[in-house]
C-alpha atoms as a PDB file:
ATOM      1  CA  UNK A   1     123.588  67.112  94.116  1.00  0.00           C
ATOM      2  CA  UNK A   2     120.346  65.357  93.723  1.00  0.00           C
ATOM      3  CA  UNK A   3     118.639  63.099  96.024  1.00  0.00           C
ATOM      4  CA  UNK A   4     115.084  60.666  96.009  1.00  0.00           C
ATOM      5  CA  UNK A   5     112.022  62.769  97.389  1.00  0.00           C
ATOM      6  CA  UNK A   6     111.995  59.921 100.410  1.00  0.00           C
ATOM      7  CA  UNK A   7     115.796  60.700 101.372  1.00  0.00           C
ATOM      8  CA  UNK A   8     115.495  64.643 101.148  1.00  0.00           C
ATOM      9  CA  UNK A   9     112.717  64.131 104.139  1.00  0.00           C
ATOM     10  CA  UNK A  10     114.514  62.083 105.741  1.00  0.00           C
ATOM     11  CA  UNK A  11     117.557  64.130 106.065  1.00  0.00           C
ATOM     12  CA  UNK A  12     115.012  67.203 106.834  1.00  0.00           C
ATOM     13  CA  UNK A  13     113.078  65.201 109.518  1.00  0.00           C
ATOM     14  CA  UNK A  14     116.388  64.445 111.251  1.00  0.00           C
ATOM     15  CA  UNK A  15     117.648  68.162 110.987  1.00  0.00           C
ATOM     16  CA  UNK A  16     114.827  69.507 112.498  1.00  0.00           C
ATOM     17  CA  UNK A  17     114.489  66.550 115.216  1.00  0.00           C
ATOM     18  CA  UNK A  18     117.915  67.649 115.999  1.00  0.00           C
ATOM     19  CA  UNK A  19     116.873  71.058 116.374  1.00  0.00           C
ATOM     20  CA  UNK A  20     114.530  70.196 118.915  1.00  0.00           C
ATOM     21  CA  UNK A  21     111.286  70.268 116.583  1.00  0.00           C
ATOM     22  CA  UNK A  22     108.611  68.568 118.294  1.00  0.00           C
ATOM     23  CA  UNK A  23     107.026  66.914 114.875  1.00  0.00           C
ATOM     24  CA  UNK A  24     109.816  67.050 112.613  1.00  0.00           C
ATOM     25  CA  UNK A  25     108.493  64.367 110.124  1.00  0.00           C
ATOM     26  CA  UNK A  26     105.089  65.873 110.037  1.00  0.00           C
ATOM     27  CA  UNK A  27     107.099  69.618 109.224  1.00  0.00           C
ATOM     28  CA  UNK A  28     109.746  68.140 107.385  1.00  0.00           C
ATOM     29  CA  UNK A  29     106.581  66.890 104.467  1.00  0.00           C
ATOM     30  CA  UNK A  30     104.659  69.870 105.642  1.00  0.00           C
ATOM     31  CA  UNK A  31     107.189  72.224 103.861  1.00  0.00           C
ATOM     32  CA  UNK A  32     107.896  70.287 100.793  1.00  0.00           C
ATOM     33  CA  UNK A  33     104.023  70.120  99.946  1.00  0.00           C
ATOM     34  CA  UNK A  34     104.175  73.901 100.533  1.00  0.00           C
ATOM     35  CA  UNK A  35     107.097  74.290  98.370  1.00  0.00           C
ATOM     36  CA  UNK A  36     105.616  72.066  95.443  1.00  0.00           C
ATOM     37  CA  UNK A  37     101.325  72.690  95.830  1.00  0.00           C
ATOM     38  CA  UNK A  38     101.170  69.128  96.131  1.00  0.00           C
ATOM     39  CA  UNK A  39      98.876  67.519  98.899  1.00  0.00           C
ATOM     40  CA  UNK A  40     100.165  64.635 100.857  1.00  0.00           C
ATOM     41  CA  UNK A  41      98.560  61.624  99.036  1.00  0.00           C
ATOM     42  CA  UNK A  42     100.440  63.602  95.978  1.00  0.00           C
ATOM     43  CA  UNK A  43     103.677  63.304  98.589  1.00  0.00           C
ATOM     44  CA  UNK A  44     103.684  59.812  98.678  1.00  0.00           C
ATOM     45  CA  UNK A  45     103.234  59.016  94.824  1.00  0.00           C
ATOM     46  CA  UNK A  46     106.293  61.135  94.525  1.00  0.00           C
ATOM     47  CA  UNK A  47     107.852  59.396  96.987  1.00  0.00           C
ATOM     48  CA  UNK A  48     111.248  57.930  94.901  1.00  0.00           C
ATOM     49  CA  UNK A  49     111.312  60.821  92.498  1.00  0.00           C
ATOM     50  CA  UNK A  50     114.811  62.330  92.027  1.00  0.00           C
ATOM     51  CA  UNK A  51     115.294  66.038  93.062  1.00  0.00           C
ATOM     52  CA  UNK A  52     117.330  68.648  91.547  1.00  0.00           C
ATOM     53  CA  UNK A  53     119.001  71.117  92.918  1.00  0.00           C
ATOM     54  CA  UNK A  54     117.767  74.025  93.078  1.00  0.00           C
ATOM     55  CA  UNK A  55     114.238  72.199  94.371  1.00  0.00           C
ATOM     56  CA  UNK A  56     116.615  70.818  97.271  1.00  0.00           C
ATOM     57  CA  UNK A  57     118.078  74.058  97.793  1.00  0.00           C
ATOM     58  CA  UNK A  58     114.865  76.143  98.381  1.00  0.00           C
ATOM     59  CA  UNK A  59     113.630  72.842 100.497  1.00  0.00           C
ATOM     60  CA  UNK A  60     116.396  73.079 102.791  1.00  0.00           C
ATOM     61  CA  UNK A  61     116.045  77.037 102.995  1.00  0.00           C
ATOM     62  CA  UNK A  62     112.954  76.436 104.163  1.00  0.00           C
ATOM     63  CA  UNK A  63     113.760  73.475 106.411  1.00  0.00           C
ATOM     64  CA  UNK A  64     116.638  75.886 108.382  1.00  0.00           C
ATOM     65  CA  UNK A  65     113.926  78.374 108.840  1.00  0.00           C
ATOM     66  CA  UNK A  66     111.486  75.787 110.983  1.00  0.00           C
ATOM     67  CA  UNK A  67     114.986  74.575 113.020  1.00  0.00           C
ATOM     68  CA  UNK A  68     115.752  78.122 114.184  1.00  0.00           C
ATOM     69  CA  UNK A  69     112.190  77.402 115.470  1.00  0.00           C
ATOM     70  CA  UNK A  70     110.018  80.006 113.235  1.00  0.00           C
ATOM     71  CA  UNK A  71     106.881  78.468 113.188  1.00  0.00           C
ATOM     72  CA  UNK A  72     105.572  76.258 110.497  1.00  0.00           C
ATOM     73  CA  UNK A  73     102.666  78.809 109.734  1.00  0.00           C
ATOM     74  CA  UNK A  74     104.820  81.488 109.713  1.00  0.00           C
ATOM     75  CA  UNK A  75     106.495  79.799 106.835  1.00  0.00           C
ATOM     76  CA  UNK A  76     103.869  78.583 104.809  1.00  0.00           C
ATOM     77  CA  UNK A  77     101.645  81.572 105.651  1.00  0.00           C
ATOM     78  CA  UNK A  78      98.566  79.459 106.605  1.00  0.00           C
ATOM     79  CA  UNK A  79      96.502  77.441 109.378  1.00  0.00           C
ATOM     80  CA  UNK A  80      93.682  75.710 109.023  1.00  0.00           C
ATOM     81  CA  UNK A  81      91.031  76.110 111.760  1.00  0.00           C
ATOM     82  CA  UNK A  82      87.291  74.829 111.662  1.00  0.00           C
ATOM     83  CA  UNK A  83      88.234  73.299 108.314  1.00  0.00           C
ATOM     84  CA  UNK A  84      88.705  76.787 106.679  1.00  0.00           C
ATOM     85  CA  UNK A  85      91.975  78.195 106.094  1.00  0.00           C
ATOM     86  CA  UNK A  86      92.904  81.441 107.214  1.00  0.00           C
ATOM     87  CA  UNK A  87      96.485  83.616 106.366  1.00  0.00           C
ATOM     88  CA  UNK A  88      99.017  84.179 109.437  1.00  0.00           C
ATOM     89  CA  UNK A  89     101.569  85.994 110.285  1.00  0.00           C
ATOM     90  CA  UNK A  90     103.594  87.473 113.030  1.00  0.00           C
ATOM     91  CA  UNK A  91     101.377  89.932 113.665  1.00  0.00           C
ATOM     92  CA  UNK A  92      98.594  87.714 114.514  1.00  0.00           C
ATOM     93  CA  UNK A  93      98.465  84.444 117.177  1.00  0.00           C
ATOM     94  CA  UNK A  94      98.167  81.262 115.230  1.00  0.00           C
ATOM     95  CA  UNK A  95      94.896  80.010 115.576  1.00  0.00           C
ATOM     96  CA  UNK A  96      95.065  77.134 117.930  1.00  0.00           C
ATOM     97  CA  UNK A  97      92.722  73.723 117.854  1.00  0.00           C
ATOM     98  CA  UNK A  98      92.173  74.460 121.222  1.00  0.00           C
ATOM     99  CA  UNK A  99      89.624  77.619 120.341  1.00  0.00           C
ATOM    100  CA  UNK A 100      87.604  75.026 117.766  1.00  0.00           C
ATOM    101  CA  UNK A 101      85.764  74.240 121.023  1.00  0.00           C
ATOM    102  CA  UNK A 102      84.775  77.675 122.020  1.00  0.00           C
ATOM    103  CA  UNK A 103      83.557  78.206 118.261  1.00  0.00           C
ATOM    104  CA  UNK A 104      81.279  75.336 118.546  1.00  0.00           C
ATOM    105  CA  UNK A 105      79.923  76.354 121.774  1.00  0.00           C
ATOM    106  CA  UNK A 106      78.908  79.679 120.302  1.00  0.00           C
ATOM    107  CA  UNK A 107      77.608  77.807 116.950  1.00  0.00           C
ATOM    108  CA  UNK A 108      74.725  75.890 119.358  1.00  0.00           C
ATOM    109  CA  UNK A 109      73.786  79.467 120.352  1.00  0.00           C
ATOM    110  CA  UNK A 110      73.191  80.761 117.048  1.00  0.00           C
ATOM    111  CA  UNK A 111      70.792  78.193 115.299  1.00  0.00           C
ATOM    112  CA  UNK A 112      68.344  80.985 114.757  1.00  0.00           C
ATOM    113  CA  UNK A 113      71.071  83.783 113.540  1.00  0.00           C
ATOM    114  CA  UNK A 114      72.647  87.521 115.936  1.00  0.00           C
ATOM    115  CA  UNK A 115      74.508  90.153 116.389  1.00  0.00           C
ATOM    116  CA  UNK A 116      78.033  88.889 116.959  1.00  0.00           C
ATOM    117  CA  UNK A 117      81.095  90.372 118.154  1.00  0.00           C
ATOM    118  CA  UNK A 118      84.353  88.981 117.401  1.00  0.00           C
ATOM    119  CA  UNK A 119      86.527  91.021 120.564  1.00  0.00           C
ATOM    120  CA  UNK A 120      90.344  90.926 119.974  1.00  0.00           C
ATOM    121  CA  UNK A 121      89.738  88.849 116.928  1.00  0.00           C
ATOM    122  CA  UNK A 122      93.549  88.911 115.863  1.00  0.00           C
ATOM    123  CA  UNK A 123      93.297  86.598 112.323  1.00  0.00           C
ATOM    124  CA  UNK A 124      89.590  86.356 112.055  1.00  0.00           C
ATOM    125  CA  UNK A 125      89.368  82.826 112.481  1.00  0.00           C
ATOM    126  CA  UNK A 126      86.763  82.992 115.559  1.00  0.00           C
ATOM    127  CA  UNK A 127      84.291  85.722 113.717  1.00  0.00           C
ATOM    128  CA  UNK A 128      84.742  84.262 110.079  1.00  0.00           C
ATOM    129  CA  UNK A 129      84.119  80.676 111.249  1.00  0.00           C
ATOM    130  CA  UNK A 130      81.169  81.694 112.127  1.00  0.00           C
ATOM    131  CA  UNK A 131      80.170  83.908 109.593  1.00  0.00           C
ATOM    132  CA  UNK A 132      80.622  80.793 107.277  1.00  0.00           C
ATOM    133  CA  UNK A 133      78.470  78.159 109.460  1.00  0.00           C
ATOM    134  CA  UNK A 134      75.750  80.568 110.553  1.00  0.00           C
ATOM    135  CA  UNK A 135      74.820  82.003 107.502  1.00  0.00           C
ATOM    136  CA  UNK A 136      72.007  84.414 109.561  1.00  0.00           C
ATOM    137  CA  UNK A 137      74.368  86.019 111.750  1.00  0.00           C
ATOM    138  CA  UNK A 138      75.910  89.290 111.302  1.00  0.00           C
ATOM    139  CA  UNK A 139      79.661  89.427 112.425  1.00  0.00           C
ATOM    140  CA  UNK A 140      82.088  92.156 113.449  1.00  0.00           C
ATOM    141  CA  UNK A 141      85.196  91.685 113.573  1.00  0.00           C
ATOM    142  CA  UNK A 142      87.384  93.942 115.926  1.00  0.00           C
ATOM    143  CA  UNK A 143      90.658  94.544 117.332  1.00  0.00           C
ATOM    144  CA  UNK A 144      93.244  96.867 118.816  1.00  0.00           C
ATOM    145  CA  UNK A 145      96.063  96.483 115.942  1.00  0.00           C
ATOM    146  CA  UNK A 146      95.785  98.228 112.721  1.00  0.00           C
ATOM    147  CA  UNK A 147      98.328  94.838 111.334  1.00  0.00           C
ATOM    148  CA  UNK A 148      95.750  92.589 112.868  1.00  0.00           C
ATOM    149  CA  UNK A 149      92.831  93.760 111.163  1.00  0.00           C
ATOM    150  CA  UNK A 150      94.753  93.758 107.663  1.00  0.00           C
ATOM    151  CA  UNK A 151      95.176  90.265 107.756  1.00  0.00           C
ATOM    152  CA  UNK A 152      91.845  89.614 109.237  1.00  0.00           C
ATOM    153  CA  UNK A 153      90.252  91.430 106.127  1.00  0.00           C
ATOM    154  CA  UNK A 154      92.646  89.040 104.025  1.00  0.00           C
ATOM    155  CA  UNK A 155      90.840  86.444 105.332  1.00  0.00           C
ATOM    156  CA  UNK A 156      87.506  87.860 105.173  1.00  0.00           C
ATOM    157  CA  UNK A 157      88.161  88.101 100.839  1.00  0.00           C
ATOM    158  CA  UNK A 158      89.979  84.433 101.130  1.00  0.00           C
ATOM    159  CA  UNK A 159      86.566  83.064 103.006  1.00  0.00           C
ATOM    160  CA  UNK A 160      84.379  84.962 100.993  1.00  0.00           C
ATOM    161  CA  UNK A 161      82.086  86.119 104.057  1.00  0.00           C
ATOM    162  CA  UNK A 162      80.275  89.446 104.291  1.00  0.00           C
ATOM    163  CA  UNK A 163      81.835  90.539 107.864  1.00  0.00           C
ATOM    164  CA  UNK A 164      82.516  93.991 109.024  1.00  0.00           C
ATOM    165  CA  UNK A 165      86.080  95.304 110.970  1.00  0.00           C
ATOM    166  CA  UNK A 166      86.886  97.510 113.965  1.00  0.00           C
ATOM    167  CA  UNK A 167      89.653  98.632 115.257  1.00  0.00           C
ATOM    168  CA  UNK A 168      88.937  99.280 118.989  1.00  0.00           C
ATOM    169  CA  UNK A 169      90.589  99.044 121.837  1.00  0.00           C
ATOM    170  CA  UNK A 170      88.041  96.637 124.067  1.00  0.00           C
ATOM    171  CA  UNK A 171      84.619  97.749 123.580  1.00  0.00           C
ATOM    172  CA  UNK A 172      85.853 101.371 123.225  1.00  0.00           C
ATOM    173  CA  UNK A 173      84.524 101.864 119.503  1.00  0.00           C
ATOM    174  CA  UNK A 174      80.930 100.760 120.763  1.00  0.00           C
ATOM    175  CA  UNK A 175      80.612 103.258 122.719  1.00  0.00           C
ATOM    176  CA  UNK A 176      78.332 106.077 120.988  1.00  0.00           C
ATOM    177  CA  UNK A 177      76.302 109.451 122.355  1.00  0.00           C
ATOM    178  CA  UNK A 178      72.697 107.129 122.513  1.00  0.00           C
ATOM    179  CA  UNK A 179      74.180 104.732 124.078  1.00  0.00           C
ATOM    180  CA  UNK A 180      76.703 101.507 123.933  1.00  0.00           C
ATOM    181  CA  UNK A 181      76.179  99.451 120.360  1.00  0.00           C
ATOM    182  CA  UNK A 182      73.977  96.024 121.637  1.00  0.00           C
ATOM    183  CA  UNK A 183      75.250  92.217 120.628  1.00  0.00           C
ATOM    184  CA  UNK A 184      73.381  89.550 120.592  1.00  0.00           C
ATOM    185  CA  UNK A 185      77.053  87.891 121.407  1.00  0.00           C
ATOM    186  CA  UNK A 186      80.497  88.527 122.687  1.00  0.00           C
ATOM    187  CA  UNK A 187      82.915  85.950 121.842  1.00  0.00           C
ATOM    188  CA  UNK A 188      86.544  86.320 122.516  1.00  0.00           C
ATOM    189  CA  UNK A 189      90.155  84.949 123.367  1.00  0.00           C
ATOM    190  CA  UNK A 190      91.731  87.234 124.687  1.00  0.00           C
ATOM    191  CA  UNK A 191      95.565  87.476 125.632  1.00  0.00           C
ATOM    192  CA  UNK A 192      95.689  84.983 129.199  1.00  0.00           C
ATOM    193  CA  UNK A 193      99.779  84.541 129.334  1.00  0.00           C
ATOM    194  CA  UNK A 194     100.818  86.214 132.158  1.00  0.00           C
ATOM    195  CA  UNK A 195     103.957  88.388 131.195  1.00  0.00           C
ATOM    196  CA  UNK A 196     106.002  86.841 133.849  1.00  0.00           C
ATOM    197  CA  UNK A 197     106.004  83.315 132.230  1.00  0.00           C
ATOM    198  CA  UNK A 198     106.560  84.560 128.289  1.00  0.00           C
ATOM    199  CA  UNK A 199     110.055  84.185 128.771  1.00  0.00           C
ATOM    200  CA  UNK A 200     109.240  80.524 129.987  1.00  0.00           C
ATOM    201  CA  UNK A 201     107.858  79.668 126.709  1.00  0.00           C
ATOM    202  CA  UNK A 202     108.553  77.982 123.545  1.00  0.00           C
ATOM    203  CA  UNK A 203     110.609  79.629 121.334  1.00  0.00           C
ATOM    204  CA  UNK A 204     108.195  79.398 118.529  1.00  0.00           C
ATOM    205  CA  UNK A 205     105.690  81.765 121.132  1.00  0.00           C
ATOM    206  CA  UNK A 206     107.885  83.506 123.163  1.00  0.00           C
ATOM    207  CA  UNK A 207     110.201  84.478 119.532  1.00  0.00           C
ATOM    208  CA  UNK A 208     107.870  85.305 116.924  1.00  0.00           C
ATOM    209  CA  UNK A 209     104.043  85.759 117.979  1.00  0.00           C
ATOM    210  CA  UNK A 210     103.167  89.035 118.731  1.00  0.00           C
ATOM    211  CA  UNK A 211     103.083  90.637 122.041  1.00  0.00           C
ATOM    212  CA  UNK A 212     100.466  92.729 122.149  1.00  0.00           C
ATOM    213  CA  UNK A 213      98.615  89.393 121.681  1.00  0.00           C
END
């Protein structure tokens, strides 16, 4: 079977809106680009091109993954955040748009460079935002999970920043014999779901973000 671009999205977008997908026709091109390494202006100049089938077949593959509700990052193994993009997986949250704000709160702090702590930094996103749009500041990133970090120093080589990683459980590795390790700034967002609403969540949460998170 083949099918025009424009009718394989369609058929996706109603799958997934089916499935109970909140933006299914923003997921449903999401994926394809993905699949293909086309942007969306390249999307819609494709728009009444035919598709074979085994294109179709590892489209829809991907389009039953995102309507058992895995999330879309999960899938494509990226989010962008601050205008960078950063690598995600389960063992990290998904950085949210949300945190953007406390990013730029700390960037009007740091005009004139610092010591910064990333605490519980998860992906990186926080620590290496900065890192990228305060060139004087020194960052360190840290975090309780061993997984976390990995990806976090992923990020650090896909960002190209010069940021060092902890693994510490709170402030725990800062602790030395002459004293606690001094930062000119703590920034962190830290786990705040109470565990008696997690089951109360979204599937996408509640499913496949990590707990320890």
């Amino acid at each position: 079977m083949s099918l025009e671009l424009k009718e394989a999205i369609k058929i996706a977008k109603n799958q997934l809106s089916e499935a109970g997908i909140h933006d299914a026709e923003n997921d449903a091109k999401e994926l394809y680009c993905n699949l293909t390494g086309i942007d969306r202006v390249g999307l819609m100049m494709r728009w009444t091109d035919i598709i074979q089938d085994n294109r179709l077949d590892a489209y829809f593959d991907l389009v039953e993954k995102r309507a058992a509700h895995t999330p879309l990052q999960h899938i494509t193994g990226k989010q962008e955040f601050m205008g960078f993009v950063f690598k995600v997986n389960d063992n990290v949250l998904i950085p949210r748009m949300d945190t953007e704000t406390l990013v730029c709160e700390a960037i009007k702090r740091l005009e004139r460079g610092g010591d910064v702590l990333d605490l519980g930094t998860g992906s990186g996103a926080i620590g290496i935002s900065i890192a990228r749009l305060c060139p004087k500041t020194k960052v360190t990133l840290s975090d309780i999970s061993e997984a976390a970090l990995e990806i976090a120093e992923e990020n650090i080589a896909l960002n190209k920043v010069k940021v060092k990683t902890v693994r510490s459980d709170l402030l725990a590795a800062f602790k030395g014999r002459l004293g606690a390790k001094k930062f000119d700034m703590i920034i962190s967002n830290p786990p705040y779901i109470a565990t008696g609403v997690i089951a109360g969540l979204e599937p996408e949460v509640r499913e496949h973000e990590p707990m320890l998170a």
